[in-house]
PDB file of N, CA and C in Angstrom:
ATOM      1  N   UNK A   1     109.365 113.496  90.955  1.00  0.00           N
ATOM      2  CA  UNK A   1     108.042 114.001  91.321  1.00  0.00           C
ATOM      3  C   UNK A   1     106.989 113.000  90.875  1.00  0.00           C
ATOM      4  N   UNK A   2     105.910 113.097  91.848  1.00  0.00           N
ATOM      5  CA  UNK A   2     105.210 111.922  90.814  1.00  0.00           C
ATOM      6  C   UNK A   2     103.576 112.769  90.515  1.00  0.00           C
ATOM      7  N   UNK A   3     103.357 112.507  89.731  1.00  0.00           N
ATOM      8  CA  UNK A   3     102.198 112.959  88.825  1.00  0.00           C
ATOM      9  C   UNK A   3     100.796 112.941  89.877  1.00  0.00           C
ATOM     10  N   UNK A   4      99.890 113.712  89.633  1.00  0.00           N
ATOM     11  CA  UNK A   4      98.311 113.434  89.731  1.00  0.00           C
ATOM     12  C   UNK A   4      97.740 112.270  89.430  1.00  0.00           C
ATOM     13  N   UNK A   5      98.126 111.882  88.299  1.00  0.00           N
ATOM     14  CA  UNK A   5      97.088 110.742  87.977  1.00  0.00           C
ATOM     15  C   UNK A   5      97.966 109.293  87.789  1.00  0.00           C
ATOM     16  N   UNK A   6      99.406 109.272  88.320  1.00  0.00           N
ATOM     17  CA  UNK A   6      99.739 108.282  88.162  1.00  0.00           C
ATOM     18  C   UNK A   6      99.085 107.361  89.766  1.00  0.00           C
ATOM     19  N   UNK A   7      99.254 106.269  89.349  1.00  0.00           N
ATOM     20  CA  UNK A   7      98.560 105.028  90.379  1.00  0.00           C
ATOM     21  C   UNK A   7     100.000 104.139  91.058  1.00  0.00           C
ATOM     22  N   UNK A   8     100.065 105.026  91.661  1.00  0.00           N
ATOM     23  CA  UNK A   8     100.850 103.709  92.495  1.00  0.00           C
ATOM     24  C   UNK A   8     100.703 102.222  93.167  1.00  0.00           C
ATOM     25  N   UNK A   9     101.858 101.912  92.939  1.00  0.00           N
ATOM     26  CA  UNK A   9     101.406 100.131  93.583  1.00  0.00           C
ATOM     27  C   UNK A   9     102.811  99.739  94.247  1.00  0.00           C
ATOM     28  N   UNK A  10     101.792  98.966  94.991  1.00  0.00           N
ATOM     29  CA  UNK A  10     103.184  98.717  96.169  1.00  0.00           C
ATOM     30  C   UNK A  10     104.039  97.833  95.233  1.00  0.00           C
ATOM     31  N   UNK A  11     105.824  97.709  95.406  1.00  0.00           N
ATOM     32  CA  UNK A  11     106.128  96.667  94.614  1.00  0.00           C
ATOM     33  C   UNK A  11     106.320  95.143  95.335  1.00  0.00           C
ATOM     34  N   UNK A  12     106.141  94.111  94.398  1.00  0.00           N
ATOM     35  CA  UNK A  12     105.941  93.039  94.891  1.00  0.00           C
ATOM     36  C   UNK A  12     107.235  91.817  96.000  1.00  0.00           C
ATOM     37  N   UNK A  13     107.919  93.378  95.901  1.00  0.00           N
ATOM     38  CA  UNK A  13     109.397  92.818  97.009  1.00  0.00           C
ATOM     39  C   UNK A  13     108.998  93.148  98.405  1.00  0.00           C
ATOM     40  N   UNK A  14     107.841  93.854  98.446  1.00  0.00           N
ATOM     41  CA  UNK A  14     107.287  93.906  99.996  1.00  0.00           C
ATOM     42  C   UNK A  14     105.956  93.556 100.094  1.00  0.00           C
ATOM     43  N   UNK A  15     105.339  93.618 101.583  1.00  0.00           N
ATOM     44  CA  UNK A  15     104.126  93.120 102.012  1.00  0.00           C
ATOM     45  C   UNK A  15     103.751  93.734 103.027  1.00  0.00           C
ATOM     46  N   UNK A  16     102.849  94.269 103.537  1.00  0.00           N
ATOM     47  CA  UNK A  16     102.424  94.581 104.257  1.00  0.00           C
ATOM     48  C   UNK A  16     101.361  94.195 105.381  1.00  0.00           C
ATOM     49  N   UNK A  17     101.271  94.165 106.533  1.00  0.00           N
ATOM     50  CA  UNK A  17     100.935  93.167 107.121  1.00  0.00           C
ATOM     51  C   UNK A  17     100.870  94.431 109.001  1.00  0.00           C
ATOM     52  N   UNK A  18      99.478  93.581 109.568  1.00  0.00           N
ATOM     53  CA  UNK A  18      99.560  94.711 111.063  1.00  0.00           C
ATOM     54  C   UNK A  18     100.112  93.615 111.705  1.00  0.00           C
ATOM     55  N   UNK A  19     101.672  93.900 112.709  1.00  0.00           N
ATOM     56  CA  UNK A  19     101.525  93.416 113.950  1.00  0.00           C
ATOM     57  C   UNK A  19     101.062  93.360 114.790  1.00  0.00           C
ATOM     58  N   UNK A  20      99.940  92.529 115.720  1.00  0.00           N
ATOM     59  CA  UNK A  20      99.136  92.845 116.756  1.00  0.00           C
ATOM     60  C   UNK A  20     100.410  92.917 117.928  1.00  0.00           C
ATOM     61  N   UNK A  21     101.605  92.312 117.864  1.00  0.00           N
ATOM     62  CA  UNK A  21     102.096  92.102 118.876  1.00  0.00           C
ATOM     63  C   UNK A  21     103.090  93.432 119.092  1.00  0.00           C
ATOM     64  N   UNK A  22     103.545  94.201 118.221  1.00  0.00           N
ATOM     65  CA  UNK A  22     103.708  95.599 118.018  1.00  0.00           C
ATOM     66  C   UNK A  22     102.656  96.741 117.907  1.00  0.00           C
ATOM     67  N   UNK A  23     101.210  96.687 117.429  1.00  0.00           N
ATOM     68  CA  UNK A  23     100.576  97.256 117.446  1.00  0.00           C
ATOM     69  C   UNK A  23     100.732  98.305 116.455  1.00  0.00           C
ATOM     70  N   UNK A  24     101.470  97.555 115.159  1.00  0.00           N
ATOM     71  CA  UNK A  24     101.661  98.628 113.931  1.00  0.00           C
ATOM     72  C   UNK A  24     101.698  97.766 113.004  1.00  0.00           C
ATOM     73  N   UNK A  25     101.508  98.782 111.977  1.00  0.00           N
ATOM     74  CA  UNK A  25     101.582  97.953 110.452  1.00  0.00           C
ATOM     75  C   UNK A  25     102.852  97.935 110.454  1.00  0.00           C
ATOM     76  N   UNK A  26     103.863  97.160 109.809  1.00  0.00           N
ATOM     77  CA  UNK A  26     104.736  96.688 109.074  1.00  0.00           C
ATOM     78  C   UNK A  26     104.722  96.830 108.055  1.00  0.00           C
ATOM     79  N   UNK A  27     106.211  96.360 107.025  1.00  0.00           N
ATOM     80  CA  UNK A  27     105.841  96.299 105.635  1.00  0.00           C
ATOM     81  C   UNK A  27     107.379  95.182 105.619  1.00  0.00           C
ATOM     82  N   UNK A  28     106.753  94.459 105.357  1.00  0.00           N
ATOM     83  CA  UNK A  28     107.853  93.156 105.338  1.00  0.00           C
ATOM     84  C   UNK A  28     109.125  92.668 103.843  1.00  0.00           C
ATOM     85  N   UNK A  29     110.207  92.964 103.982  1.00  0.00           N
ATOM     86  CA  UNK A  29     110.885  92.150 102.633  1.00  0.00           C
ATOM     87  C   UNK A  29     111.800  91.371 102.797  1.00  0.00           C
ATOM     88  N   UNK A  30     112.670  90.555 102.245  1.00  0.00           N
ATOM     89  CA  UNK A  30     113.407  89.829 102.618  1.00  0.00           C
ATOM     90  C   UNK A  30     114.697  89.925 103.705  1.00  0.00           C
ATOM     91  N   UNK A  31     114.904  90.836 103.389  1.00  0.00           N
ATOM     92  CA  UNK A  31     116.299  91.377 103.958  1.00  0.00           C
ATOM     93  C   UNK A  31     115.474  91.686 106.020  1.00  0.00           C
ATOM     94  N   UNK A  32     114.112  92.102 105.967  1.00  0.00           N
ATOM     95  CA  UNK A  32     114.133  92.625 107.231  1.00  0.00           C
ATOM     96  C   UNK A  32     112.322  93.064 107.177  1.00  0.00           C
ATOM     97  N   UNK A  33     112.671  94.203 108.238  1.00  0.00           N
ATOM     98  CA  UNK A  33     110.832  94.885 107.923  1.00  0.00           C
ATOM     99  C   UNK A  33     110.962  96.165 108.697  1.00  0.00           C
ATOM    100  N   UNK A  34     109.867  97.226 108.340  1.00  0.00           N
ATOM    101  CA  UNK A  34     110.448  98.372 108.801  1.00  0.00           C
ATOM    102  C   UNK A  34     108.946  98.835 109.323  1.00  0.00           C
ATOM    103  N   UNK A  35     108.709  99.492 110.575  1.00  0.00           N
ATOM    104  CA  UNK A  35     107.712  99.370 111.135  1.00  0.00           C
ATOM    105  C   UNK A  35     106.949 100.363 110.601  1.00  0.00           C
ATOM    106  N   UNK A  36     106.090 100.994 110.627  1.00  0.00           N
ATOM    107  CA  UNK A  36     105.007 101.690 109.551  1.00  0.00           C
ATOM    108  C   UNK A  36     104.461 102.966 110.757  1.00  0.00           C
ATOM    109  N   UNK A  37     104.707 104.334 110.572  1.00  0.00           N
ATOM    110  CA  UNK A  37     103.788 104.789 111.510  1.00  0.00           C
ATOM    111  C   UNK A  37     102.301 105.278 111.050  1.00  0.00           C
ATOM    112  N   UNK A  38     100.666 105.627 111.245  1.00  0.00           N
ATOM    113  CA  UNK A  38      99.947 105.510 110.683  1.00  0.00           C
ATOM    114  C   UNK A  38      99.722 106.285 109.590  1.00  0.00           C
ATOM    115  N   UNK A  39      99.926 107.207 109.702  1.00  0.00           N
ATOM    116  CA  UNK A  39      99.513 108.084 108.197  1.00  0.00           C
ATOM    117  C   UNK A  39     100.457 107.370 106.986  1.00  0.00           C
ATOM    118  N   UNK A  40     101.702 106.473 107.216  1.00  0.00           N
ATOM    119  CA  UNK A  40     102.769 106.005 106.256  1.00  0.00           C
ATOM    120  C   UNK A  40     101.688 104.518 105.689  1.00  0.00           C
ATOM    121  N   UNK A  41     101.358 104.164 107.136  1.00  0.00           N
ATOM    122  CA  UNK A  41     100.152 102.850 106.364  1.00  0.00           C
ATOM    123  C   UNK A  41      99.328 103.087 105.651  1.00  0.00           C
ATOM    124  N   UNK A  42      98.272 103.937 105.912  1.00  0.00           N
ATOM    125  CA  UNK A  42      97.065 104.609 105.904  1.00  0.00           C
ATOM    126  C   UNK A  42      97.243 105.114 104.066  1.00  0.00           C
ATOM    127  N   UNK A  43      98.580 105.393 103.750  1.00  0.00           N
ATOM    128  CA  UNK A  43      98.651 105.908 102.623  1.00  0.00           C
ATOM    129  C   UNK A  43      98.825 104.179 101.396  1.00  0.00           C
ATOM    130  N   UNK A  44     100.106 103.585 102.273  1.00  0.00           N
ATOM    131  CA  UNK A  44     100.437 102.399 101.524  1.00  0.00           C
ATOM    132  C   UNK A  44      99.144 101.549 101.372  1.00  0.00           C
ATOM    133  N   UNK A  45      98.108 101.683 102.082  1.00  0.00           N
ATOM    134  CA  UNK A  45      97.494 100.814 101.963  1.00  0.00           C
ATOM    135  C   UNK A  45      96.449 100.769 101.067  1.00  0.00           C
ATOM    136  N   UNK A  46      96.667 102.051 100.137  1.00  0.00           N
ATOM    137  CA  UNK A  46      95.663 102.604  99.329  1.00  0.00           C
ATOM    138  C   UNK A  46      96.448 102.553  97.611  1.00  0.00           C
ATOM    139  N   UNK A  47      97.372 102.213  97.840  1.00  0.00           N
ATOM    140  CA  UNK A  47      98.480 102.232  96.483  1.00  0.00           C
ATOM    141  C   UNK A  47      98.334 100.625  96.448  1.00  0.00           C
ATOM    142  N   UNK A  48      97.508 100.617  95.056  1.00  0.00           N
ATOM    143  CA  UNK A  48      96.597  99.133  94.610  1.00  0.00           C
ATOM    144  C   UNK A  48      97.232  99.361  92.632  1.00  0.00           C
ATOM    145  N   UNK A  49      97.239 100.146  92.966  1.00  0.00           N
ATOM    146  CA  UNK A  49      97.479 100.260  91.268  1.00  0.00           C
ATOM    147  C   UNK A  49      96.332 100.635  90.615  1.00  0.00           C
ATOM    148  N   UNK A  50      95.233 100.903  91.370  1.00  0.00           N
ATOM    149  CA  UNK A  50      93.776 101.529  90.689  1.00  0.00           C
ATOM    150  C   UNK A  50      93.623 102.974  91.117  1.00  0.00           C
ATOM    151  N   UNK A  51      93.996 103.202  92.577  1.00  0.00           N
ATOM    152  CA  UNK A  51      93.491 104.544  92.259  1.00  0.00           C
ATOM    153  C   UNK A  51      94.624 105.613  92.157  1.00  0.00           C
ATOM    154  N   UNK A  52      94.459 106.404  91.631  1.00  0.00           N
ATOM    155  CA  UNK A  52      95.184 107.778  90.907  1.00  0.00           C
ATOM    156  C   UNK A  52      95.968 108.300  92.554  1.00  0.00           C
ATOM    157  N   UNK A  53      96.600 109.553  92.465  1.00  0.00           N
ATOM    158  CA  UNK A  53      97.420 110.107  93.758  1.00  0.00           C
ATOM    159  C   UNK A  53      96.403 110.788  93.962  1.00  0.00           C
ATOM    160  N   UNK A  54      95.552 111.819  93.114  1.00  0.00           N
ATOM    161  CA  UNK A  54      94.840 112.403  93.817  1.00  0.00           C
ATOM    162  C   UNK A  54      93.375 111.879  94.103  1.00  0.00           C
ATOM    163  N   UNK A  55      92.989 110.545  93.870  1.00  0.00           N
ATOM    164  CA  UNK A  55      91.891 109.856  94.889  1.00  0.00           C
ATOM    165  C   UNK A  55      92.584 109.339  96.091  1.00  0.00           C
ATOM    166  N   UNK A  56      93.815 108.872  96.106  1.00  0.00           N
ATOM    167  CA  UNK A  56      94.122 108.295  97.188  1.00  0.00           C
ATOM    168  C   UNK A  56      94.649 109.614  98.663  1.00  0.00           C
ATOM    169  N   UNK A  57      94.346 111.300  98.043  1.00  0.00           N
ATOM    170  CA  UNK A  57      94.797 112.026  98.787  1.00  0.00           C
ATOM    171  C   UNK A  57      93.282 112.278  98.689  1.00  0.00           C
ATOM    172  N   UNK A  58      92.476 112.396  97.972  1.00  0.00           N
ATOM    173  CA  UNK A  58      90.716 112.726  98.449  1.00  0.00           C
ATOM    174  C   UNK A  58      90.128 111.528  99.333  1.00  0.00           C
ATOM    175  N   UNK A  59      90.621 110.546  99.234  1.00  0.00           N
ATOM    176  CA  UNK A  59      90.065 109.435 100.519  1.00  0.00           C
ATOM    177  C   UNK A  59      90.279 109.560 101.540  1.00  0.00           C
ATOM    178  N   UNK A  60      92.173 109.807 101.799  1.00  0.00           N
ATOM    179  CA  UNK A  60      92.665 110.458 103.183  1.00  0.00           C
ATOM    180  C   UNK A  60      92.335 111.929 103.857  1.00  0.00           C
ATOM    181  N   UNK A  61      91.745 112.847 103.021  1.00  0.00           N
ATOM    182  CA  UNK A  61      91.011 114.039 103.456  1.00  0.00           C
ATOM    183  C   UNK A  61      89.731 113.701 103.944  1.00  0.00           C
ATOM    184  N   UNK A  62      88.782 112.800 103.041  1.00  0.00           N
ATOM    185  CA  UNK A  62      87.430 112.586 103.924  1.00  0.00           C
ATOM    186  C   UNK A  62      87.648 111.348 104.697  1.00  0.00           C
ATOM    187  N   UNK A  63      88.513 110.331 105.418  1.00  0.00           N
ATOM    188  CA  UNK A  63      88.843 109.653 106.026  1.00  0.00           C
ATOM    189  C   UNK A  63      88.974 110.737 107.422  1.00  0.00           C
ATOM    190  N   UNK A  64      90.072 111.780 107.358  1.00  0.00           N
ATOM    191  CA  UNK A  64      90.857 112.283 108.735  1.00  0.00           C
ATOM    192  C   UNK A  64      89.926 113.198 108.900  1.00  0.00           C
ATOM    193  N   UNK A  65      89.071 113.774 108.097  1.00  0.00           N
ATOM    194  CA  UNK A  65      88.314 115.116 108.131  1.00  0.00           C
ATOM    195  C   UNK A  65      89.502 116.345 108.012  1.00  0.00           C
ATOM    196  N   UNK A  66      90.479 116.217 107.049  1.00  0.00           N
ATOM    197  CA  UNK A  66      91.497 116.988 106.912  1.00  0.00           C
ATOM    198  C   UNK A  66      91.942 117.593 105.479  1.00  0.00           C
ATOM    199  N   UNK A  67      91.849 118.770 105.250  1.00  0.00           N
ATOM    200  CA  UNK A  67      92.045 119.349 103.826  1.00  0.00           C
ATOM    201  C   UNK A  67      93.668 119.542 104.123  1.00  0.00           C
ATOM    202  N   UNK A  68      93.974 120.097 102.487  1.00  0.00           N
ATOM    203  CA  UNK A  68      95.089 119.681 102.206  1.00  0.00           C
ATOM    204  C   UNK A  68      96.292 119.284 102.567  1.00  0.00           C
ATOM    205  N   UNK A  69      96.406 117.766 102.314  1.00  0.00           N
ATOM    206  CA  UNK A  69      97.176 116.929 102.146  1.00  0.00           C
ATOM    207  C   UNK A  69      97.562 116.675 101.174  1.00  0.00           C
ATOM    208  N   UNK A  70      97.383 117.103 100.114  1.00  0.00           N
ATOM    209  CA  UNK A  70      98.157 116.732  98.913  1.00  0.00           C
ATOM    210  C   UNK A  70      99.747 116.701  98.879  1.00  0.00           C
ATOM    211  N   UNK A  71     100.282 117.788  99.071  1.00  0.00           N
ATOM    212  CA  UNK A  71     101.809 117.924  99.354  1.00  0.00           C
ATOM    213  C   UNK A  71     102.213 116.772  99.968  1.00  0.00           C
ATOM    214  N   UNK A  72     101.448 116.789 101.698  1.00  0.00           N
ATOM    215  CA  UNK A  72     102.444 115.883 102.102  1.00  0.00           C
ATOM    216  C   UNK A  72     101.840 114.349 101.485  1.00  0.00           C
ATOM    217  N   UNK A  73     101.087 113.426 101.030  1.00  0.00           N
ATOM    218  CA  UNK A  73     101.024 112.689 100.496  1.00  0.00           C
ATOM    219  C   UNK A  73     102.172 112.848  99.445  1.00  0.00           C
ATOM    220  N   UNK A  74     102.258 113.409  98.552  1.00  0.00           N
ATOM    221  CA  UNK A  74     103.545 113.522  97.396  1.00  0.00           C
ATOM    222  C   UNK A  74     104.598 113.408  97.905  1.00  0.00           C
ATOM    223  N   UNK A  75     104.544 114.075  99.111  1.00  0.00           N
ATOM    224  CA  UNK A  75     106.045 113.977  99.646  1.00  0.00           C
ATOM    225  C   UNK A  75     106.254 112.599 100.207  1.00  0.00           C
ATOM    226  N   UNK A  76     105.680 112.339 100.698  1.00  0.00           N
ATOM    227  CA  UNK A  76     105.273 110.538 101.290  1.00  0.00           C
ATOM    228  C   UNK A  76     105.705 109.525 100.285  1.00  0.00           C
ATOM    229  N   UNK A  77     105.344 109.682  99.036  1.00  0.00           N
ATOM    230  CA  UNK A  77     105.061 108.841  97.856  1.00  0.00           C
ATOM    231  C   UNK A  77     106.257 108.691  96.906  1.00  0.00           C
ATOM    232  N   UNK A  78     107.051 110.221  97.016  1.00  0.00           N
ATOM    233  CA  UNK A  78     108.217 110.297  96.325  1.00  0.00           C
ATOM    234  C   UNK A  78     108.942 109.437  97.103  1.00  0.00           C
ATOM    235  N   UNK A  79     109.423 109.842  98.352  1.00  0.00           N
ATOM    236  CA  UNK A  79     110.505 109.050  99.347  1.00  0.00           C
ATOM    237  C   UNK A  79     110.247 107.847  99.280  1.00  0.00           C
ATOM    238  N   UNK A  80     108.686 106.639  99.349  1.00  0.00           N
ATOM    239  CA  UNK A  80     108.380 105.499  99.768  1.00  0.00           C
ATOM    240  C   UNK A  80     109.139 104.733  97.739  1.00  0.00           C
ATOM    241  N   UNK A  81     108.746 105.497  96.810  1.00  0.00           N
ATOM    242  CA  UNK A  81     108.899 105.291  95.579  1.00  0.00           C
ATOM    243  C   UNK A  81     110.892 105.211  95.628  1.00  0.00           C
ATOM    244  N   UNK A  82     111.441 105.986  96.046  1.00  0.00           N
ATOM    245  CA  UNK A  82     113.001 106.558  96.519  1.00  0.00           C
ATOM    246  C   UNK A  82     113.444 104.802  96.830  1.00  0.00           C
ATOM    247  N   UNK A  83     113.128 104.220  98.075  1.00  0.00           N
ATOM    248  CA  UNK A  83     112.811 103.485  98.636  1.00  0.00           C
ATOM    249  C   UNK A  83     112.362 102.111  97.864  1.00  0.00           C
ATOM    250  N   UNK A  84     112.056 102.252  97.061  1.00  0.00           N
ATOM    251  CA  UNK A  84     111.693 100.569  96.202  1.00  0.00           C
ATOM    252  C   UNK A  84     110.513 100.254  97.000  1.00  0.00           C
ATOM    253  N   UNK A  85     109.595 100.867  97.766  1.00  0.00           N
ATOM    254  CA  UNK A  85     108.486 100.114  97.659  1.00  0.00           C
ATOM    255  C   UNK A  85     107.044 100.454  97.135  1.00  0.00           C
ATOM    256  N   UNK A  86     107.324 101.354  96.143  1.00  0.00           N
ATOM    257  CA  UNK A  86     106.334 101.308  95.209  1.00  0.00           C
ATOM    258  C   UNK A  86     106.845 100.910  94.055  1.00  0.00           C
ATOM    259  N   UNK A  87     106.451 100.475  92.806  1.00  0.00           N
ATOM    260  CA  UNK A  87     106.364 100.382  91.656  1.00  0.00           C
ATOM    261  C   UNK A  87     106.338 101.782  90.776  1.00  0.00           C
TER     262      UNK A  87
END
């Protein structure tokens, strides 16, 4: 589970990056790259290591004009964390 106030950060075995020629974000590592759909970017792209889970789920609420998201952000964050690409 991951906490309220912990700060996620992407880890430094990936990168993230928009294909214009796909028309999606990516997230690039050695082995390959796995294409990003937007709310999966939209979230990664906010995991800096500064802000907390629940600013980065109050940005994406006044970003979409959408209340609670918290859950599924957590749920997002556990699996992407599952996954090795957070820290």
């Amino acid at each position: 589970m991951m906490e309220r106030d912990e700060r996620p950060r992407m880890s430094s075995l990936y990168r993230m990056q928009f294909e214009a020629t796909q028309d999606h974000w990516v997230l690039l590592y050695p082995e390959g790259m796995v294409r990003l759909n937007l709310p999966a970017a939209e979230i990664l792209q906010r995991c800096d290591g500064q802000r907390t889970v629940d600013e980065i789920v109050a940005e994406l609420e006044a970003a979409f004009e959408q209340a609670s998201l918290h859950e599924d952000v957590i749920g997002f964050l556990c699996q992407a964390r599952e996954r090795g690409w957070l820290q």
